[in-house]
C-alpha atoms as a PDB file:
ATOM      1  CA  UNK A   1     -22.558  -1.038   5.903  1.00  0.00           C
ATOM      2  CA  UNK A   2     -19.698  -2.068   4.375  1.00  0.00           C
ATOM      3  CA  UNK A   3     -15.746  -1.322   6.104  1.00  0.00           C
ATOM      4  CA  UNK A   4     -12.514  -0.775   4.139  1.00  0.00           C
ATOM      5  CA  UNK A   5      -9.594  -0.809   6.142  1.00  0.00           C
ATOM      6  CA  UNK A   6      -6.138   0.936   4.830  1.00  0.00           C
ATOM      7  CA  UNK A   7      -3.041   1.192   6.399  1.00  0.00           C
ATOM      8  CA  UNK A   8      -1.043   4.119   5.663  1.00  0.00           C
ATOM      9  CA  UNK A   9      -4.181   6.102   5.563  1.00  0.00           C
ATOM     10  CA  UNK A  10      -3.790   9.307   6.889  1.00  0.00           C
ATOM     11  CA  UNK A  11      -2.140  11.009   3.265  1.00  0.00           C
ATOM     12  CA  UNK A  12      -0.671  10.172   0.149  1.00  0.00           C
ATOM     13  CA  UNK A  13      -2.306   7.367  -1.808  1.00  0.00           C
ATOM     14  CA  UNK A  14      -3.823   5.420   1.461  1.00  0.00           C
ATOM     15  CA  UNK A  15      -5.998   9.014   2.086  1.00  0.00           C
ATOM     16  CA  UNK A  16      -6.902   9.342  -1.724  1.00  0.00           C
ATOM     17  CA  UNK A  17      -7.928   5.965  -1.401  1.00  0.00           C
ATOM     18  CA  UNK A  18      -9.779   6.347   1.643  1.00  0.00           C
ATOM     19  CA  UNK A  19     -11.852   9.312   0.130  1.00  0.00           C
ATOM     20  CA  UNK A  20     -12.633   7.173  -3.428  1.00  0.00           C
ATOM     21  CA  UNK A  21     -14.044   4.146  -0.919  1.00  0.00           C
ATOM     22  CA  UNK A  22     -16.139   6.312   0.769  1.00  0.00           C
ATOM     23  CA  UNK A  23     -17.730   8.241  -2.035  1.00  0.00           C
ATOM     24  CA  UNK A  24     -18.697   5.169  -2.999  1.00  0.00           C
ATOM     25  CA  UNK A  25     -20.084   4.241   0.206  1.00  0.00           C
ATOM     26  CA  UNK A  26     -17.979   2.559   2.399  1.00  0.00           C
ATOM     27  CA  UNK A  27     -16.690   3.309   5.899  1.00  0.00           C
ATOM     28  CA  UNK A  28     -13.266   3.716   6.923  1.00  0.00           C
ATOM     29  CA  UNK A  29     -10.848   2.106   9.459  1.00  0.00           C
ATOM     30  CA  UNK A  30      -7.653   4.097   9.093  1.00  0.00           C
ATOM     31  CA  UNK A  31      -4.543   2.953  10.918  1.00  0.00           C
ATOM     32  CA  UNK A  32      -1.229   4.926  11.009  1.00  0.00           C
ATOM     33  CA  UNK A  33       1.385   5.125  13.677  1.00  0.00           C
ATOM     34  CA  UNK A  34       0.712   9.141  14.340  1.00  0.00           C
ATOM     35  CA  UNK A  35      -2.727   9.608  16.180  1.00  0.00           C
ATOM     36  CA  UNK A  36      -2.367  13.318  15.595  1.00  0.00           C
ATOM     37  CA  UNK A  37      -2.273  12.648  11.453  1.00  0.00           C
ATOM     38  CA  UNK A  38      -5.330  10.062  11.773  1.00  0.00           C
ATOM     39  CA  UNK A  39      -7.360  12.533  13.821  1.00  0.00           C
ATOM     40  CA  UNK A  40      -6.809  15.016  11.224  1.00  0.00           C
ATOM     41  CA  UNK A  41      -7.218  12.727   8.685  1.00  0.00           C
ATOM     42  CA  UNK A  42     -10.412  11.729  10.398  1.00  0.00           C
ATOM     43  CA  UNK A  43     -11.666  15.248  10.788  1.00  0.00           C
ATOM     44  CA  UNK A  44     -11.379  15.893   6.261  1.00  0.00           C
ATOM     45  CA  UNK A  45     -13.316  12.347   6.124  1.00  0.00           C
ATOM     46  CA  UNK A  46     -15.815  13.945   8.329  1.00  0.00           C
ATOM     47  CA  UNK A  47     -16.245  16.865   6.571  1.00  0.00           C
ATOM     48  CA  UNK A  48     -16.664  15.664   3.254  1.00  0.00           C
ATOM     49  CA  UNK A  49     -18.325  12.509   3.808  1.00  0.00           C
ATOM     50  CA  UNK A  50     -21.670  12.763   6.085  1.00  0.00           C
ATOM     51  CA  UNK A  51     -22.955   9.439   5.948  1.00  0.00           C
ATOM     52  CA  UNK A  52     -19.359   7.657   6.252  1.00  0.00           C
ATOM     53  CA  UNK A  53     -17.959   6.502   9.503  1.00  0.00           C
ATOM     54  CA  UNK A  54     -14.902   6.637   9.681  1.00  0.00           C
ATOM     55  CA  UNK A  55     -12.548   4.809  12.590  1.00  0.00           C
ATOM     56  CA  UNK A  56      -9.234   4.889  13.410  1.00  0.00           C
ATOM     57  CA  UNK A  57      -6.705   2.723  14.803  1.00  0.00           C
ATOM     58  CA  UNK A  58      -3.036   4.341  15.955  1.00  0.00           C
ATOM     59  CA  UNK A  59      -0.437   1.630  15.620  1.00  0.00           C
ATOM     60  CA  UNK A  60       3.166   1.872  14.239  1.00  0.00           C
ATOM     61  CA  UNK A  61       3.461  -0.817  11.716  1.00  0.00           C
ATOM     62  CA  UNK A  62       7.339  -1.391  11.154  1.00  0.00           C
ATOM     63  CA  UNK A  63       6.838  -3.188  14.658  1.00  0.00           C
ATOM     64  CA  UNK A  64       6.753  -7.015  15.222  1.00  0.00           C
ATOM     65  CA  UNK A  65       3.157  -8.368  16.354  1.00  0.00           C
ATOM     66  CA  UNK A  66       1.279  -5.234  14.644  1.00  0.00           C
ATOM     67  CA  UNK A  67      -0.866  -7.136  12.262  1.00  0.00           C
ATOM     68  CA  UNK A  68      -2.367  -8.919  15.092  1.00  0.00           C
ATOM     69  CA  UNK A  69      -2.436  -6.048  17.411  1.00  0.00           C
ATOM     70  CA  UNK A  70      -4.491  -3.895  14.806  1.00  0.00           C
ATOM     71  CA  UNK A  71      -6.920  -7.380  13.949  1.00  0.00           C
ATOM     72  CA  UNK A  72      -7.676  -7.363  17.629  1.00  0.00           C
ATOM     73  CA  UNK A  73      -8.556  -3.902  17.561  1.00  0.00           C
ATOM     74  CA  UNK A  74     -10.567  -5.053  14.838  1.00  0.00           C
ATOM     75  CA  UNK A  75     -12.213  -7.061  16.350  1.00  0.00           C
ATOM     76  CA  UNK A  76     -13.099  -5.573  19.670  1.00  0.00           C
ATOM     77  CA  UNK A  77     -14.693  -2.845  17.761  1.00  0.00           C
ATOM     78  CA  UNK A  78     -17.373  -5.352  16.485  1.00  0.00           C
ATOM     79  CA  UNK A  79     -16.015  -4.611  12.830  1.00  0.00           C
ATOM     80  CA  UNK A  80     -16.063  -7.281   9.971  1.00  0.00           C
ATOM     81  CA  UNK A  81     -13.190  -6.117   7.093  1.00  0.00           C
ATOM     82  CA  UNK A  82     -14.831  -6.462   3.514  1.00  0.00           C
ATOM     83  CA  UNK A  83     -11.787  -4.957   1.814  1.00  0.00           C
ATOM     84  CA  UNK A  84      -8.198  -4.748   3.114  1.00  0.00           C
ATOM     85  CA  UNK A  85      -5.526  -2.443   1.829  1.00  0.00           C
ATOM     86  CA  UNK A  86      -2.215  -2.898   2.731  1.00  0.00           C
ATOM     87  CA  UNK A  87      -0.861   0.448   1.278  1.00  0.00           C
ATOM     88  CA  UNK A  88       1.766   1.652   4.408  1.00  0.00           C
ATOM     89  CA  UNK A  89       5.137   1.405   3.386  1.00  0.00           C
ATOM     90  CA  UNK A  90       8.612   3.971   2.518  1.00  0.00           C
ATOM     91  CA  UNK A  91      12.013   3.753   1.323  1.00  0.00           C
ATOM     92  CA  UNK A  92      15.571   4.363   1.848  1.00  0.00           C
ATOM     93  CA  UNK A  93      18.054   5.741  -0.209  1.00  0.00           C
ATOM     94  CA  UNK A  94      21.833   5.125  -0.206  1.00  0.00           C
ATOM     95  CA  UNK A  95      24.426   2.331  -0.889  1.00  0.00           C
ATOM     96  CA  UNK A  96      23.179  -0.712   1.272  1.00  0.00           C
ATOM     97  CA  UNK A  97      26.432  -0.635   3.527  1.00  0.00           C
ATOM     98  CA  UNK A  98      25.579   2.924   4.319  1.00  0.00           C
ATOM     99  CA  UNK A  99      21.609   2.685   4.982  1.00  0.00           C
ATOM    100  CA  UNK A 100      21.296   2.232   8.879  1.00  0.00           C
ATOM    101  CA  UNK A 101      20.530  -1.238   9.635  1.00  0.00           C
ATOM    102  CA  UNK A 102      17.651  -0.893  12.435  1.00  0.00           C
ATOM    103  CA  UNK A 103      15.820   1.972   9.853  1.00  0.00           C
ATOM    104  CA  UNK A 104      16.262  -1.077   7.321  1.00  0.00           C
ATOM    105  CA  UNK A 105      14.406  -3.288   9.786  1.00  0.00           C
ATOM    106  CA  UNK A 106      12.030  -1.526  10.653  1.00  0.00           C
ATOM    107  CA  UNK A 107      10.917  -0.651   6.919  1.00  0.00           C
ATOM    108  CA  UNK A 108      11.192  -4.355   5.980  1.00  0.00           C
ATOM    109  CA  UNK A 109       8.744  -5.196   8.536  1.00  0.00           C
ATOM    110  CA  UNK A 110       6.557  -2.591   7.427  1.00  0.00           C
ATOM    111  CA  UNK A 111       6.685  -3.317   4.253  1.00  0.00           C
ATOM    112  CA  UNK A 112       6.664  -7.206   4.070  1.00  0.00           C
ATOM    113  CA  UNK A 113       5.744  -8.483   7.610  1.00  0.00           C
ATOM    114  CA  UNK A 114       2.910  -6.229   8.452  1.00  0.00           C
ATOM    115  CA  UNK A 115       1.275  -6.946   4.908  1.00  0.00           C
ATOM    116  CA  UNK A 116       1.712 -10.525   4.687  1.00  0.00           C
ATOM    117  CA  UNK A 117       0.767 -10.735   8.174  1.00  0.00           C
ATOM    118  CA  UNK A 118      -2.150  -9.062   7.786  1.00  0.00           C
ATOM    119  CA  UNK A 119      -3.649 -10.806   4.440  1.00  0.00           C
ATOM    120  CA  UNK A 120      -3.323 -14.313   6.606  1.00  0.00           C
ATOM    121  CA  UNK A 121      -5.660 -13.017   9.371  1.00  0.00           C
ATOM    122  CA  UNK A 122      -7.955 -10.786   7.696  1.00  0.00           C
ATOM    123  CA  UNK A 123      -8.014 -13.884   5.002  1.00  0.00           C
ATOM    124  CA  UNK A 124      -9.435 -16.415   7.165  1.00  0.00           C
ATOM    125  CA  UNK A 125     -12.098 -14.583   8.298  1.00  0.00           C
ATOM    126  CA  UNK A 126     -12.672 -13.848   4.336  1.00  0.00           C
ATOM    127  CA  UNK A 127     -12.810 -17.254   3.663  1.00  0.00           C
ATOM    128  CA  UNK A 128     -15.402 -18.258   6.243  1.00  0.00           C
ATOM    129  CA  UNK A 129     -17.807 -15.602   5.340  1.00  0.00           C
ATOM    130  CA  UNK A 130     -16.975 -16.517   1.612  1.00  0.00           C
ATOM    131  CA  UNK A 131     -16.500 -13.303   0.272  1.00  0.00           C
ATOM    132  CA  UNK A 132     -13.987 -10.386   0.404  1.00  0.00           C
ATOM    133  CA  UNK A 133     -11.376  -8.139  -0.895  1.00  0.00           C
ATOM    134  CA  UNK A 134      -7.452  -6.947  -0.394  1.00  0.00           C
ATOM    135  CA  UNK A 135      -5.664  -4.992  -2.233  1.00  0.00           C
ATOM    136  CA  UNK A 136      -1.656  -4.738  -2.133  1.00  0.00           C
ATOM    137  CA  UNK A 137       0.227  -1.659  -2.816  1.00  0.00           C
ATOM    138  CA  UNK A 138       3.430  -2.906  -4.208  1.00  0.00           C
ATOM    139  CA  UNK A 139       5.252  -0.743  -7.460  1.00  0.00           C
ATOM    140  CA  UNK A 140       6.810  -0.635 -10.649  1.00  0.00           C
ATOM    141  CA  UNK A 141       9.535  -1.316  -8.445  1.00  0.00           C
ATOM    142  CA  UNK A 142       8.682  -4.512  -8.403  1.00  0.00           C
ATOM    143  CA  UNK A 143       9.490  -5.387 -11.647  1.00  0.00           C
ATOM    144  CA  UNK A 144      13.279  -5.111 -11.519  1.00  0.00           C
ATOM    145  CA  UNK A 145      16.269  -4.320  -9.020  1.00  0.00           C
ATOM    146  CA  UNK A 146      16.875  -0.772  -7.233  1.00  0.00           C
ATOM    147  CA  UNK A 147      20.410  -0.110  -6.759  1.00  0.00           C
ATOM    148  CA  UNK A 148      20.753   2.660  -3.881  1.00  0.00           C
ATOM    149  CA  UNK A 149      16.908   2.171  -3.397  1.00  0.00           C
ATOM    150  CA  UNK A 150      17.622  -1.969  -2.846  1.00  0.00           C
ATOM    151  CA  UNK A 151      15.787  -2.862  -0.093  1.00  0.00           C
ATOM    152  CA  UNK A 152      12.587  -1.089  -0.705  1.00  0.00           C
ATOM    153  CA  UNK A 153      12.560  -2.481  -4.638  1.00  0.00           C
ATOM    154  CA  UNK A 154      13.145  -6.019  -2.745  1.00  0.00           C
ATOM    155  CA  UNK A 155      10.641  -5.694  -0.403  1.00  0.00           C
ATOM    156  CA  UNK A 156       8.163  -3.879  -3.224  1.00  0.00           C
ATOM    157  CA  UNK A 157       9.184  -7.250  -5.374  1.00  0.00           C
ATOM    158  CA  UNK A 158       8.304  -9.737  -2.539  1.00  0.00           C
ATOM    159  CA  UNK A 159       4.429  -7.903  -1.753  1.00  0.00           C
ATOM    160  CA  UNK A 160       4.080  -8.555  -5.538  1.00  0.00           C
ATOM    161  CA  UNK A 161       4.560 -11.872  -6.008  1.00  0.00           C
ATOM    162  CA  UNK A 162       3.393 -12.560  -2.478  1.00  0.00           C
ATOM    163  CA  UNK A 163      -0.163 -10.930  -3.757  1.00  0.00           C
ATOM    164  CA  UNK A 164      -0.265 -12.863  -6.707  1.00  0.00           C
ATOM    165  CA  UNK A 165       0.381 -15.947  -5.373  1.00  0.00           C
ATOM    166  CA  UNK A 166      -1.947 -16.093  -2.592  1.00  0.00           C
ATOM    167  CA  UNK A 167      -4.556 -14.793  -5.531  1.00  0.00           C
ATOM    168  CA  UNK A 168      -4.332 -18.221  -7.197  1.00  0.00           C
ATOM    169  CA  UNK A 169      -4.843 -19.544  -3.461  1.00  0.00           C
ATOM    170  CA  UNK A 170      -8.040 -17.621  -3.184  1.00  0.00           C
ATOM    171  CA  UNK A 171      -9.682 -18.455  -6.820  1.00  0.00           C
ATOM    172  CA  UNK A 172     -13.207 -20.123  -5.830  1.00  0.00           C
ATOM    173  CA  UNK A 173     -13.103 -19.285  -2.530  1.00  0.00           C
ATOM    174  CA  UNK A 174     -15.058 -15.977  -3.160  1.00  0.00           C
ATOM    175  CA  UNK A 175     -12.127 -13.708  -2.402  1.00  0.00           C
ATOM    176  CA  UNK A 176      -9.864 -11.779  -4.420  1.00  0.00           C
ATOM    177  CA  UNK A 177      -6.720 -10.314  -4.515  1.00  0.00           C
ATOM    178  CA  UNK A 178      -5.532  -7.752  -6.417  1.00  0.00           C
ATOM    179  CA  UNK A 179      -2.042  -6.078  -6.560  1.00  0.00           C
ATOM    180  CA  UNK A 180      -1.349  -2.188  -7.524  1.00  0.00           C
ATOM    181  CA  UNK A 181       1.701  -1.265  -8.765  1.00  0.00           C
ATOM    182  CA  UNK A 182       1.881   2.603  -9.290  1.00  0.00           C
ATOM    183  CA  UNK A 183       4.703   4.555 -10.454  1.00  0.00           C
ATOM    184  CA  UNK A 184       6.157   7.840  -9.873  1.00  0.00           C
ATOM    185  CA  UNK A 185       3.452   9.525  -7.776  1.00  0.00           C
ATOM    186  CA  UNK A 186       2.998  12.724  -6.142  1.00  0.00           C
ATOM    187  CA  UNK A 187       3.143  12.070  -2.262  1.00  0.00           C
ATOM    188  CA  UNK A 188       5.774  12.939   0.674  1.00  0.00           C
ATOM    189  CA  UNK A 189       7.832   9.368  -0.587  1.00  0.00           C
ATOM    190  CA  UNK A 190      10.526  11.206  -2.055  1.00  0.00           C
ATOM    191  CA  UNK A 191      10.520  13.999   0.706  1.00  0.00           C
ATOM    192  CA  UNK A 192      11.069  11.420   3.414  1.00  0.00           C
ATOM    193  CA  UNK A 193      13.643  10.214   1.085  1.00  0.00           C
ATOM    194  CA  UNK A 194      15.324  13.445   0.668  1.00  0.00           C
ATOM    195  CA  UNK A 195      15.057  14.456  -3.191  1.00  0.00           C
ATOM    196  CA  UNK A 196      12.746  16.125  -4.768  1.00  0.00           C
ATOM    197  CA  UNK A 197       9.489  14.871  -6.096  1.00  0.00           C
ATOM    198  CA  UNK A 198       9.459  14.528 -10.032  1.00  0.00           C
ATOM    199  CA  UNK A 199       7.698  16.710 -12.120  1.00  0.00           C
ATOM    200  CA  UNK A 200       6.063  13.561 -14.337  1.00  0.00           C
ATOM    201  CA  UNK A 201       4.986  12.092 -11.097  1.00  0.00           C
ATOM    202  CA  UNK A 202       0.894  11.318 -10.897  1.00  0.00           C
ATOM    203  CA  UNK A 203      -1.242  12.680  -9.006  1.00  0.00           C
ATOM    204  CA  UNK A 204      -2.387  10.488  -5.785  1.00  0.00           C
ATOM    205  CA  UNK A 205      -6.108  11.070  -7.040  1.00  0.00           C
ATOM    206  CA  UNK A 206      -5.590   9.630  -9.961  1.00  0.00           C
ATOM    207  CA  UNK A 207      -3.489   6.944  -9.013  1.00  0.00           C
ATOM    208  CA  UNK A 208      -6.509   6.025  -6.441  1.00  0.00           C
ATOM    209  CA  UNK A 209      -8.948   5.760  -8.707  1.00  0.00           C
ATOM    210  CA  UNK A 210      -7.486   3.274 -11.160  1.00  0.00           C
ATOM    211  CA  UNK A 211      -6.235   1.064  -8.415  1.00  0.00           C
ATOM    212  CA  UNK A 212     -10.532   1.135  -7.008  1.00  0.00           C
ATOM    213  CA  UNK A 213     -11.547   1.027 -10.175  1.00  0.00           C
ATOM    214  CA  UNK A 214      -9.349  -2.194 -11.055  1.00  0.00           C
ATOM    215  CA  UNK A 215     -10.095  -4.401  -7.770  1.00  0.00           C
ATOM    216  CA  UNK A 216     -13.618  -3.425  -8.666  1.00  0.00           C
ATOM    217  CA  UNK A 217     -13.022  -5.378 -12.514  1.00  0.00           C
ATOM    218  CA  UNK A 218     -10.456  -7.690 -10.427  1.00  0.00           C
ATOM    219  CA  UNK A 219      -7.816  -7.430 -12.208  1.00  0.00           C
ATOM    220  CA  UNK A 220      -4.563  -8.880 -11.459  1.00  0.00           C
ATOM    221  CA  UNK A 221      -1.905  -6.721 -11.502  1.00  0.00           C
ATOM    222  CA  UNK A 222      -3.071  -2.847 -11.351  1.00  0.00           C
ATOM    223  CA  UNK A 223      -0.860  -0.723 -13.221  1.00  0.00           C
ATOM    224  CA  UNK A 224      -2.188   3.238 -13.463  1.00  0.00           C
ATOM    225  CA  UNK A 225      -0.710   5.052 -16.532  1.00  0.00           C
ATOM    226  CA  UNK A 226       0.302   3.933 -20.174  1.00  0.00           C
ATOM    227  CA  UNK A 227       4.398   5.011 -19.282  1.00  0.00           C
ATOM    228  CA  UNK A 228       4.118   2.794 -16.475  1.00  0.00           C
ATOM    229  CA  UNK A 229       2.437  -0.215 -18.325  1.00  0.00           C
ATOM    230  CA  UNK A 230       5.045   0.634 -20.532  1.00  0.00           C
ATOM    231  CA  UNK A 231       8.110   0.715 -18.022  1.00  0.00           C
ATOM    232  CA  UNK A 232       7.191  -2.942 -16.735  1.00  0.00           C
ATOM    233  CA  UNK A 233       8.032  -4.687 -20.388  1.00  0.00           C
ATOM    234  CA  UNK A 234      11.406  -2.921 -20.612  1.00  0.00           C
ATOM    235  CA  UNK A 235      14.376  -5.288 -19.889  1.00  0.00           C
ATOM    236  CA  UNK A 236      14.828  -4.988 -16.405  1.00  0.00           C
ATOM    237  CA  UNK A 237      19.066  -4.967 -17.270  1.00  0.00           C
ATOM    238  CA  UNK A 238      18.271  -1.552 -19.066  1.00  0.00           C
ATOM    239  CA  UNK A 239      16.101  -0.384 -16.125  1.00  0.00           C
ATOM    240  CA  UNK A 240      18.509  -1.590 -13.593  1.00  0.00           C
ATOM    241  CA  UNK A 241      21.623   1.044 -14.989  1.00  0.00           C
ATOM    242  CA  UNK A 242      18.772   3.899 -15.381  1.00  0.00           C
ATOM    243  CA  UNK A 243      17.776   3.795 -11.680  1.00  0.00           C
ATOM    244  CA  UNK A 244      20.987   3.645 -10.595  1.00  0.00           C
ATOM    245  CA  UNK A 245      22.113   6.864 -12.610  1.00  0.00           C
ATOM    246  CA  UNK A 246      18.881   8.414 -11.372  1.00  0.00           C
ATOM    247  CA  UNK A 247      19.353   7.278  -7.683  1.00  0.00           C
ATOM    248  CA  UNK A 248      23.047   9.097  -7.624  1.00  0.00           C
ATOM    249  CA  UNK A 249      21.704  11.982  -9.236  1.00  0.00           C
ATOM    250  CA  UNK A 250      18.470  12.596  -7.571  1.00  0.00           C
ATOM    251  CA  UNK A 251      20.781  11.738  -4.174  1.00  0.00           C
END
């Protein structure tokens, strides 16, 4: 049987992911940094998925030496990875004087170190067997600078071209990488950032199944939704002044 692992698992997109994986027949390995969340998270998977395990692996990822704490758990369980999915990650609001500088840390590590760390482990072992999958949550964030929002767009801008590079890497080595890049999307990001969520945001569902659906066709650069495909090609000067209004407002 086949393991997915996803970081970030236990709700949001990493859970709708989890449950679109297993439907289609793969086991779980969730990770998360609340064992409370992945035990409940592991209890749903249960319940609607017979025939799936599903494992768990508490570790808080905005810490240095994570990646290869959670690949030796990995590893002692017996488990080989056929698809990775770095999907944990969050952002902070606020002008970047303002924005508490160990929070900052800690979020760039979980959203560049961790990830990057992680893809070189799980990688090698990929390469020896010949075969394997990761996918990399990154955003339409990526595309274009985040004032009040600038170190998660930063970090969001380095997992993308980070993925995409080490995709060219991987070409004929039986392994591919794949990057998604949703948009607005109906999870507890904007709760933990304190605004509300937007009423044109997708639906995590949704957003799951065209990111499975486009590492299964490989594709590049996974972008769910035509406003979002849309969003990427406008110049990013233009984008730059309308998340900055939106970023005062919303805050």
């Amino acid at each position: 049987m086949k393991y997915v692992l996803i970081t970030g698992a236990t709700s949001g997109i990493g859970l709708a992911l989890a449950r679109v994986f297993a439907r289609k027949g793969f086991n779980i390995v969730m990770v998360s940094s609340s064992e409370k969340h992945l035990v409940r998270a592991r209890r749903s998977m249960n319940e609607r998925f017979e025939n799936i395990k599903t494992e768990i692996i508490v570790q808080d990822l905005s810490l240095a030496g994570a990646a290869k704490r959670v690949y030796n758990k990995v590893s002692e369980m017996g488990i080989k990875i056929d698809i990775l999915v770095n999907n944990a990650g969050y952002g902070l609001i606020g002008s970047s004087e303002s924005i508490d500088m160990d929070k900052d840390e800690k979020m760039l590590y979980l959203n560049i170190i961790t990830p990057t760390c992680l893809c070189k482990l799980f990688l090698k072992e990929m390469y020896k067997r010949g075969k394997g999958k990761i996918l990399n949550v990154a955003s339409t964030a990526s595309f274009q600078p985040g004032p009040y929002n600038s170190t998660y767009f930063a970090s969001k801008s380095y997992l993308y071209s980070y993925s995409r590079a080490i995709r060219h890497e991987a070409k004929g080595r039986g392994v591919q990488v794949c990057t998604l890049c949703p948009g607005t999307t109906g999870t507890r990001f904007f709760q933990k950032e304190g605004i509300n969520t937007p009423i044109w945001a997708m639906s995590v569902g949704k957003v799951a199944e065209y990111a499975v659906e486009g590492l299964e066709n490989n594709k590049e650069v996974i972008i769910p939704g035509t406003w979002n495909k849309i969003f990427r090609i406008i110049p990013s000067t233009l984008k730059l002044k309308v998340i900055s209004m939106m970023k005062i407002k919303g805050h």
